[in-house]
Structure formats: structure tokens, C-alpha cells
PDB file of N, CA and C in Angstrom:
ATOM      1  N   UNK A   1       0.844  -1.163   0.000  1.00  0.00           N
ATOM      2  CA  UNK A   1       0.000   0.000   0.000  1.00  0.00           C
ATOM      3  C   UNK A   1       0.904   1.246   0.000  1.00  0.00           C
ATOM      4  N   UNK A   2       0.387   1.935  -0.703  1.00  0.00           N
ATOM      5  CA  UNK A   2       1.586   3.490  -0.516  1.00  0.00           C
ATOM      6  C   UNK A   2       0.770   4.325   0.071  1.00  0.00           C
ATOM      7  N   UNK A   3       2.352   5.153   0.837  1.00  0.00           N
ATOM      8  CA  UNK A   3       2.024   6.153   1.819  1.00  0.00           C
ATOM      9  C   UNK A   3       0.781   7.175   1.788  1.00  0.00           C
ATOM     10  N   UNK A   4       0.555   7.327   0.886  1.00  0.00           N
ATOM     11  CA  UNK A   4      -0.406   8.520   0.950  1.00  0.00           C
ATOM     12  C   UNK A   4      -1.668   7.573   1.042  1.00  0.00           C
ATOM     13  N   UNK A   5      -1.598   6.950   0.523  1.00  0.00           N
ATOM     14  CA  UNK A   5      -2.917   6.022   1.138  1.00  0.00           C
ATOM     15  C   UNK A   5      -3.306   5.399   2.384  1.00  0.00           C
ATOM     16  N   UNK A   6      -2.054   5.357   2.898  1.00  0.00           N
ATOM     17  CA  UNK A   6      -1.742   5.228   4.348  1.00  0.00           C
ATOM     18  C   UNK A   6      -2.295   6.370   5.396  1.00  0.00           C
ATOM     19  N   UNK A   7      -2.080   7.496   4.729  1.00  0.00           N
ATOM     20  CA  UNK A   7      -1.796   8.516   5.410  1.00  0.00           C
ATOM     21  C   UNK A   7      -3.329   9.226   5.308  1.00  0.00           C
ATOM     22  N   UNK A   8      -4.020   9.176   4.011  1.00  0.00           N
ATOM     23  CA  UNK A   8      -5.410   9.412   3.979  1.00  0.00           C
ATOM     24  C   UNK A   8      -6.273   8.530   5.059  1.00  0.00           C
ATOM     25  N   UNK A   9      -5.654   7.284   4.921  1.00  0.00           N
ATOM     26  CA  UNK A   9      -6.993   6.507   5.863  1.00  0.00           C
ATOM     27  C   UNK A   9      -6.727   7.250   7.231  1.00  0.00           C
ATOM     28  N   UNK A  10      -5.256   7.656   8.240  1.00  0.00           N
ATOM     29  CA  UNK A  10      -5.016   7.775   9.522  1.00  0.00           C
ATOM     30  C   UNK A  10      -5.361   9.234   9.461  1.00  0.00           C
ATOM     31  N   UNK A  11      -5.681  10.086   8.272  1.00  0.00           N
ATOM     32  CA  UNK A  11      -6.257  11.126   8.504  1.00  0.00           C
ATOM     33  C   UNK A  11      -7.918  11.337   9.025  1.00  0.00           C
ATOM     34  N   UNK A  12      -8.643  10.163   8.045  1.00  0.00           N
ATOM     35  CA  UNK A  12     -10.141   9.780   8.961  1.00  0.00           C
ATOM     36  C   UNK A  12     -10.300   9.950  10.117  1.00  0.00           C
ATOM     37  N   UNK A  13      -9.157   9.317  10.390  1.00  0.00           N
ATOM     38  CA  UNK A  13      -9.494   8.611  12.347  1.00  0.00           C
ATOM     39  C   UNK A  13      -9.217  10.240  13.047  1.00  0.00           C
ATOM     40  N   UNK A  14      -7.962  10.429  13.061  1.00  0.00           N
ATOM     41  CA  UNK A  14      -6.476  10.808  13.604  1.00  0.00           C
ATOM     42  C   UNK A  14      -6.227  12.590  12.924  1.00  0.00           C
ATOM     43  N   UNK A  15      -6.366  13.048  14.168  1.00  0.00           N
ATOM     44  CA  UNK A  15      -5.338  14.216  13.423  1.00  0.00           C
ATOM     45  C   UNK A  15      -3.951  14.212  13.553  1.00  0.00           C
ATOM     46  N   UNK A  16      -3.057  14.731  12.894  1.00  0.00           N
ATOM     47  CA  UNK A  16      -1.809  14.013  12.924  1.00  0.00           C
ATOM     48  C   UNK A  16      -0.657  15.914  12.799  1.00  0.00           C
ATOM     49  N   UNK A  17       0.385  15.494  13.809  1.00  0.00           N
ATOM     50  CA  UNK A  17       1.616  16.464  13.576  1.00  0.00           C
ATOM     51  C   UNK A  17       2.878  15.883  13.138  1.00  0.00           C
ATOM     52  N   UNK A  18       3.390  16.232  12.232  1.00  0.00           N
ATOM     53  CA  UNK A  18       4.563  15.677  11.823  1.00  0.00           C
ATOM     54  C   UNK A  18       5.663  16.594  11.942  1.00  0.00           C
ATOM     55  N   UNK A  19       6.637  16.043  12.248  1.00  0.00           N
ATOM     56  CA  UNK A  19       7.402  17.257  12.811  1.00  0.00           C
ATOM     57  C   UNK A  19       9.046  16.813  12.553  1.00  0.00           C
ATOM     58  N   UNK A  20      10.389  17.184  12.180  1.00  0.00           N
ATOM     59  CA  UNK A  20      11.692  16.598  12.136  1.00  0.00           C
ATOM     60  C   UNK A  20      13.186  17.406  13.086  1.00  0.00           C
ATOM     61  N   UNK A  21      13.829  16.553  13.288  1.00  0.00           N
ATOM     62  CA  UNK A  21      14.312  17.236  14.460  1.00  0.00           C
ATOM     63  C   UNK A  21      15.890  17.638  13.440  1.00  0.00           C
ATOM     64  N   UNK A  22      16.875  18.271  14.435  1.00  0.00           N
ATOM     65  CA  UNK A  22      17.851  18.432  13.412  1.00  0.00           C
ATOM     66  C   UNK A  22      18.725  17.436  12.817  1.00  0.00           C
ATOM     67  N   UNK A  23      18.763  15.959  13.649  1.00  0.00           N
ATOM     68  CA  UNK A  23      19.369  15.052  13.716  1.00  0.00           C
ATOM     69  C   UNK A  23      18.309  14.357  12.271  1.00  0.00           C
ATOM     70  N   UNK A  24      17.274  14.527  11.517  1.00  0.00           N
ATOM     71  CA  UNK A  24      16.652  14.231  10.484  1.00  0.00           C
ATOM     72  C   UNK A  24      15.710  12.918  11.085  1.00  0.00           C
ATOM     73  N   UNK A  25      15.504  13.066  12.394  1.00  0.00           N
ATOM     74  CA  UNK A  25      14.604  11.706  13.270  1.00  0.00           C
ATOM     75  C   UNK A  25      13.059  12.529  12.979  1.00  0.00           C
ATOM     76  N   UNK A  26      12.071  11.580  12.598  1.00  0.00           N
ATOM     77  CA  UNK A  26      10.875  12.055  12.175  1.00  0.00           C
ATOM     78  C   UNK A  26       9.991  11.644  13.143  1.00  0.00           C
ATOM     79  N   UNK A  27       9.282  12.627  13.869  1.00  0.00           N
ATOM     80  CA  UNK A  27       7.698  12.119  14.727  1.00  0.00           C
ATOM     81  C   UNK A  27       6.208  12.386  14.502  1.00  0.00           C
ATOM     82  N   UNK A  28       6.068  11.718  14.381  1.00  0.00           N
ATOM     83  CA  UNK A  28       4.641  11.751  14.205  1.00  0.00           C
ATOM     84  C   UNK A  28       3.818  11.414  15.611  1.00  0.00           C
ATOM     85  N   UNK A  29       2.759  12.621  15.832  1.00  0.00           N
ATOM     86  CA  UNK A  29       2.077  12.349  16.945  1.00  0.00           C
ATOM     87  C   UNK A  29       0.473  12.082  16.255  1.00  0.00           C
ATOM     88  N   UNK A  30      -0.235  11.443  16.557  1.00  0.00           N
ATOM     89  CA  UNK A  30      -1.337  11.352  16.269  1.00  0.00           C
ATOM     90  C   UNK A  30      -2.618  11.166  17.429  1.00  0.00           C
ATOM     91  N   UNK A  31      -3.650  12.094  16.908  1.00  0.00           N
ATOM     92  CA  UNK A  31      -4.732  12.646  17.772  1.00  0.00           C
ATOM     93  C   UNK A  31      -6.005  11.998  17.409  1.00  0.00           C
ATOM     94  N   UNK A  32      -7.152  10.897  18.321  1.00  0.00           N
ATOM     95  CA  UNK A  32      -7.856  10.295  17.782  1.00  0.00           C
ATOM     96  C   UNK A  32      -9.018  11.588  17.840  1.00  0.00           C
ATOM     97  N   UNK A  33      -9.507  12.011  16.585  1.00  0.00           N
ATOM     98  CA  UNK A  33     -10.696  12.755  16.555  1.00  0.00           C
ATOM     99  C   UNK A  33     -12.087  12.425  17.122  1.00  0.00           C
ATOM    100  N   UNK A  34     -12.621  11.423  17.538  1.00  0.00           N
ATOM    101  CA  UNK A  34     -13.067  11.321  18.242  1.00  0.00           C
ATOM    102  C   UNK A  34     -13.460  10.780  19.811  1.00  0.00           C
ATOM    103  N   UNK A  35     -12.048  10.176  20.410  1.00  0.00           N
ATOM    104  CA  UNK A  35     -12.129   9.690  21.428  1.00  0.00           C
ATOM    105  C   UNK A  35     -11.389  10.891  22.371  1.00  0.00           C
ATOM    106  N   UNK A  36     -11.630  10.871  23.508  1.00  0.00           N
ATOM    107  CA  UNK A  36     -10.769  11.887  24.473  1.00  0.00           C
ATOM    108  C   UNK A  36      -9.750  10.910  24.604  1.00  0.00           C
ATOM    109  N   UNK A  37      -8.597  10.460  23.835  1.00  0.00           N
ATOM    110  CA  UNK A  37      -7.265   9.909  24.221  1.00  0.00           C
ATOM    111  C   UNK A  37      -6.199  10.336  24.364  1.00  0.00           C
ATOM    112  N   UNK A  38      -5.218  10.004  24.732  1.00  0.00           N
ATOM    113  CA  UNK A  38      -3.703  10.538  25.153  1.00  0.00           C
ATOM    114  C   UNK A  38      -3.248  10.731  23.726  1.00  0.00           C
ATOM    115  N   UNK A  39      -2.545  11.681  23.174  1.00  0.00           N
ATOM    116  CA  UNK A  39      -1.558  11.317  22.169  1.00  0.00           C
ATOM    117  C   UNK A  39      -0.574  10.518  22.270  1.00  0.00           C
ATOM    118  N   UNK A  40      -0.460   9.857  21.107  1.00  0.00           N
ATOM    119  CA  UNK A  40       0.351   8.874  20.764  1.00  0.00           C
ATOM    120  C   UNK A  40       1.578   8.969  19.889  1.00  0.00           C
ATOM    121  N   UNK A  41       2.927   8.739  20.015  1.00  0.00           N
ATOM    122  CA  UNK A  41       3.446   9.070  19.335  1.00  0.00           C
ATOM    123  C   UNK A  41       4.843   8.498  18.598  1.00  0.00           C
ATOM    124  N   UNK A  42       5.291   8.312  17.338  1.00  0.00           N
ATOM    125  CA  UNK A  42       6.126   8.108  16.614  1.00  0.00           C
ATOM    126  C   UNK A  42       7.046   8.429  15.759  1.00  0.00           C
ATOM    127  N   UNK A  43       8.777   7.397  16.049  1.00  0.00           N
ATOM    128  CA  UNK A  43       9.980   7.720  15.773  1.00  0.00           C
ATOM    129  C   UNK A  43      10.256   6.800  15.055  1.00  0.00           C
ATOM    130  N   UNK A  44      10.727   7.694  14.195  1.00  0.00           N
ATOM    131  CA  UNK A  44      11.367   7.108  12.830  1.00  0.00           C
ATOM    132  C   UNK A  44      12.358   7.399  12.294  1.00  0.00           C
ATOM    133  N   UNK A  45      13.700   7.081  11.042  1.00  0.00           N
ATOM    134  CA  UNK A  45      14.496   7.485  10.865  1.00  0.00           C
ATOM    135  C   UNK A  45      13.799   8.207   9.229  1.00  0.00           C
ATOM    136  N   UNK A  46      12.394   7.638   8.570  1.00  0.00           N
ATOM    137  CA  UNK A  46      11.989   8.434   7.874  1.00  0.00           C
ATOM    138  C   UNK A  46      10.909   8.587   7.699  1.00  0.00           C
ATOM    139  N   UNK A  47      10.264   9.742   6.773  1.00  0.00           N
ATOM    140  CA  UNK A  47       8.339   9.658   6.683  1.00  0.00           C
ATOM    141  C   UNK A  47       7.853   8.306   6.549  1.00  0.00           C
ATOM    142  N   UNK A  48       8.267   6.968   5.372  1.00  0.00           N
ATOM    143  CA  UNK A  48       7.964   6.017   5.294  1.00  0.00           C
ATOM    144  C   UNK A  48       7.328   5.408   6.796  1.00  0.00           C
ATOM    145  N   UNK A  49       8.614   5.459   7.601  1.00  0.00           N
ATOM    146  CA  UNK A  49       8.204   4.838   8.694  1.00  0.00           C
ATOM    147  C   UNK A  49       7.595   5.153  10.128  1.00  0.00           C
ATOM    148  N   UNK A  50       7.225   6.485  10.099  1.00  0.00           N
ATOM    149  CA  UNK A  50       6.533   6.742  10.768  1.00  0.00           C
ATOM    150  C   UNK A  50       5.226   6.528  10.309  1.00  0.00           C
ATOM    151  N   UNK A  51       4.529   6.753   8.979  1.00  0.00           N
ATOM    152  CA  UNK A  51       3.366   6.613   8.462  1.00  0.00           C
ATOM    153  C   UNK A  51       2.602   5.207   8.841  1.00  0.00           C
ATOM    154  N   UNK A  52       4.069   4.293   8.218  1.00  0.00           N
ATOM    155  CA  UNK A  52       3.774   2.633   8.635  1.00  0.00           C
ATOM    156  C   UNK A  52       3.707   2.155   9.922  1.00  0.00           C
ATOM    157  N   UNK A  53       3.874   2.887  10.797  1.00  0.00           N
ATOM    158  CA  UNK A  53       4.373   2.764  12.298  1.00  0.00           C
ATOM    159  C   UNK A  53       2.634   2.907  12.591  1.00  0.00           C
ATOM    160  N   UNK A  54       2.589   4.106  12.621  1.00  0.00           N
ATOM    161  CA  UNK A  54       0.811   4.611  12.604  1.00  0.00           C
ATOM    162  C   UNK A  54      -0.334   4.396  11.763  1.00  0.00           C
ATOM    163  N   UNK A  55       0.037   3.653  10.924  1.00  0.00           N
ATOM    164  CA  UNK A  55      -1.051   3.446  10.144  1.00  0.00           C
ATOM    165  C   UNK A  55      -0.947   1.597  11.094  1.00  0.00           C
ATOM    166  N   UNK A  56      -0.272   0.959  11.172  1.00  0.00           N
ATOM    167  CA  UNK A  56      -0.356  -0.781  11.880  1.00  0.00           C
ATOM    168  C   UNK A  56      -1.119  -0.049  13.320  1.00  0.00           C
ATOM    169  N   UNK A  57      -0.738   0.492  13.981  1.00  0.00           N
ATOM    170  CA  UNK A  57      -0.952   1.519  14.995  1.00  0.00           C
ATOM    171  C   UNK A  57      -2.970   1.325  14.996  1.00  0.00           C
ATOM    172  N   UNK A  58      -3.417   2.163  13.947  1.00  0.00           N
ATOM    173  CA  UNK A  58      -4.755   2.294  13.778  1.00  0.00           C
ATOM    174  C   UNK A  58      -5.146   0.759  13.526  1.00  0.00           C
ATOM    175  N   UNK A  59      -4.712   0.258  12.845  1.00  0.00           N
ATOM    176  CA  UNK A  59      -5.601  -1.184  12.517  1.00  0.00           C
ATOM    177  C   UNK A  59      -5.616  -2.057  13.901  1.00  0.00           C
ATOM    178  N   UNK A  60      -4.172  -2.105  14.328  1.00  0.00           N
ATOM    179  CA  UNK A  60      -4.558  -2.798  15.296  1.00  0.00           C
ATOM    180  C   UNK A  60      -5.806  -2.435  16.894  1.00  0.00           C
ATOM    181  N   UNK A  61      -5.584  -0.787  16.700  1.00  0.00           N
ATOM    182  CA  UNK A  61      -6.420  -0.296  17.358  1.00  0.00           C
ATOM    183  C   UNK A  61      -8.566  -0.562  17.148  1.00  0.00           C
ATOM    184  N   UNK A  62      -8.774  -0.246  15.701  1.00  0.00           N
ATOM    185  CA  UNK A  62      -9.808  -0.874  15.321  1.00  0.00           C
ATOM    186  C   UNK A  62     -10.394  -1.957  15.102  1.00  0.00           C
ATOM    187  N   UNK A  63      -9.213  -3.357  15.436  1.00  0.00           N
ATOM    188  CA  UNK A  63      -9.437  -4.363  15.321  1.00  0.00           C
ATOM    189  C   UNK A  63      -9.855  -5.110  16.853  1.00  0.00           C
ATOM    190  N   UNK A  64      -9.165  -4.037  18.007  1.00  0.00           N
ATOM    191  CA  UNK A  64      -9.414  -4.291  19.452  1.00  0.00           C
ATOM    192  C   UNK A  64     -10.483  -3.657  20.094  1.00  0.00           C
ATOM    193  N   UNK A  65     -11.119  -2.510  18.924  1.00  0.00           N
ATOM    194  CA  UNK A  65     -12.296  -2.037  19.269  1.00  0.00           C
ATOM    195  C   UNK A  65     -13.223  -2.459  18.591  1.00  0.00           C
ATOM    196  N   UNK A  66     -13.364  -3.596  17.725  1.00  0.00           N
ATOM    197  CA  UNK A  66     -14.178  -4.353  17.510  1.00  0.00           C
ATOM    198  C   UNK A  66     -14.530  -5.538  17.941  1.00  0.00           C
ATOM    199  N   UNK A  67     -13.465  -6.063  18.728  1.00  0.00           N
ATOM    200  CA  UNK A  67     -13.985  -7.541  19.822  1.00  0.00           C
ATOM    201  C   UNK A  67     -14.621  -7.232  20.937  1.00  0.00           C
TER     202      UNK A  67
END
């Protein structure tokens, strides 16, 4: 699946900050739009993998709020 498709579905859920530090380490925090939850958040050495980090992130989350 490619990123932006990735990144459209975790936009549904999730509002999302992406942010890079000077060392080029990428985080992504993501905000569930409708639950009052903690932010959550992810390190990566690039966009790829923060996206993939948070997008497994959501599935497994919707898959535990469906049992």
C-alpha cells in the first residue's frame, strides 16, 4: 500500500503532527478525533516509517475495538 494512502486513511481517524528534528529523526504524533485519548506518538528514521508505524498503529487499534 503506498504512503499517501496510508496517510489518507489515519487522517479519517487521527489528526496528525509531523514534525523533524535536526538530527533528520521524524515524529509523528497522532490525535484520535473522536475519542478523548492521550496522544500517541512516533519515531522514525523516515516519513515512510513513521506513516507505517501509525497506520499498523490504527488497525490494530480498530481491530481491538471491535472484539
Amino acid at each position: 500500500m503506498r504512503n499517501t494512502t496510508k496517510l489518507k486513511q489515519i487522517l479519517l481517524k487521527y489528526a496528525i503532527t509531523l514534525t523533524m528534528d535536526d538530527d533528520g529523526l521524524f515524529t509523528l504524533a497522532i490525535d484520535d478525533k473522536h475519542e478523548q485519548e492521550e496522544n500517541v506518538f512516533f519515531e522514525g528514521k523516515s516519513y515512510a516509517i513513521v506513516v507505517d508505524k501509525a497506520h499498523r498503529y490504527m488497525n490494530k487499534k480498530i481491530k481491538s475495538d471491535l472484539q
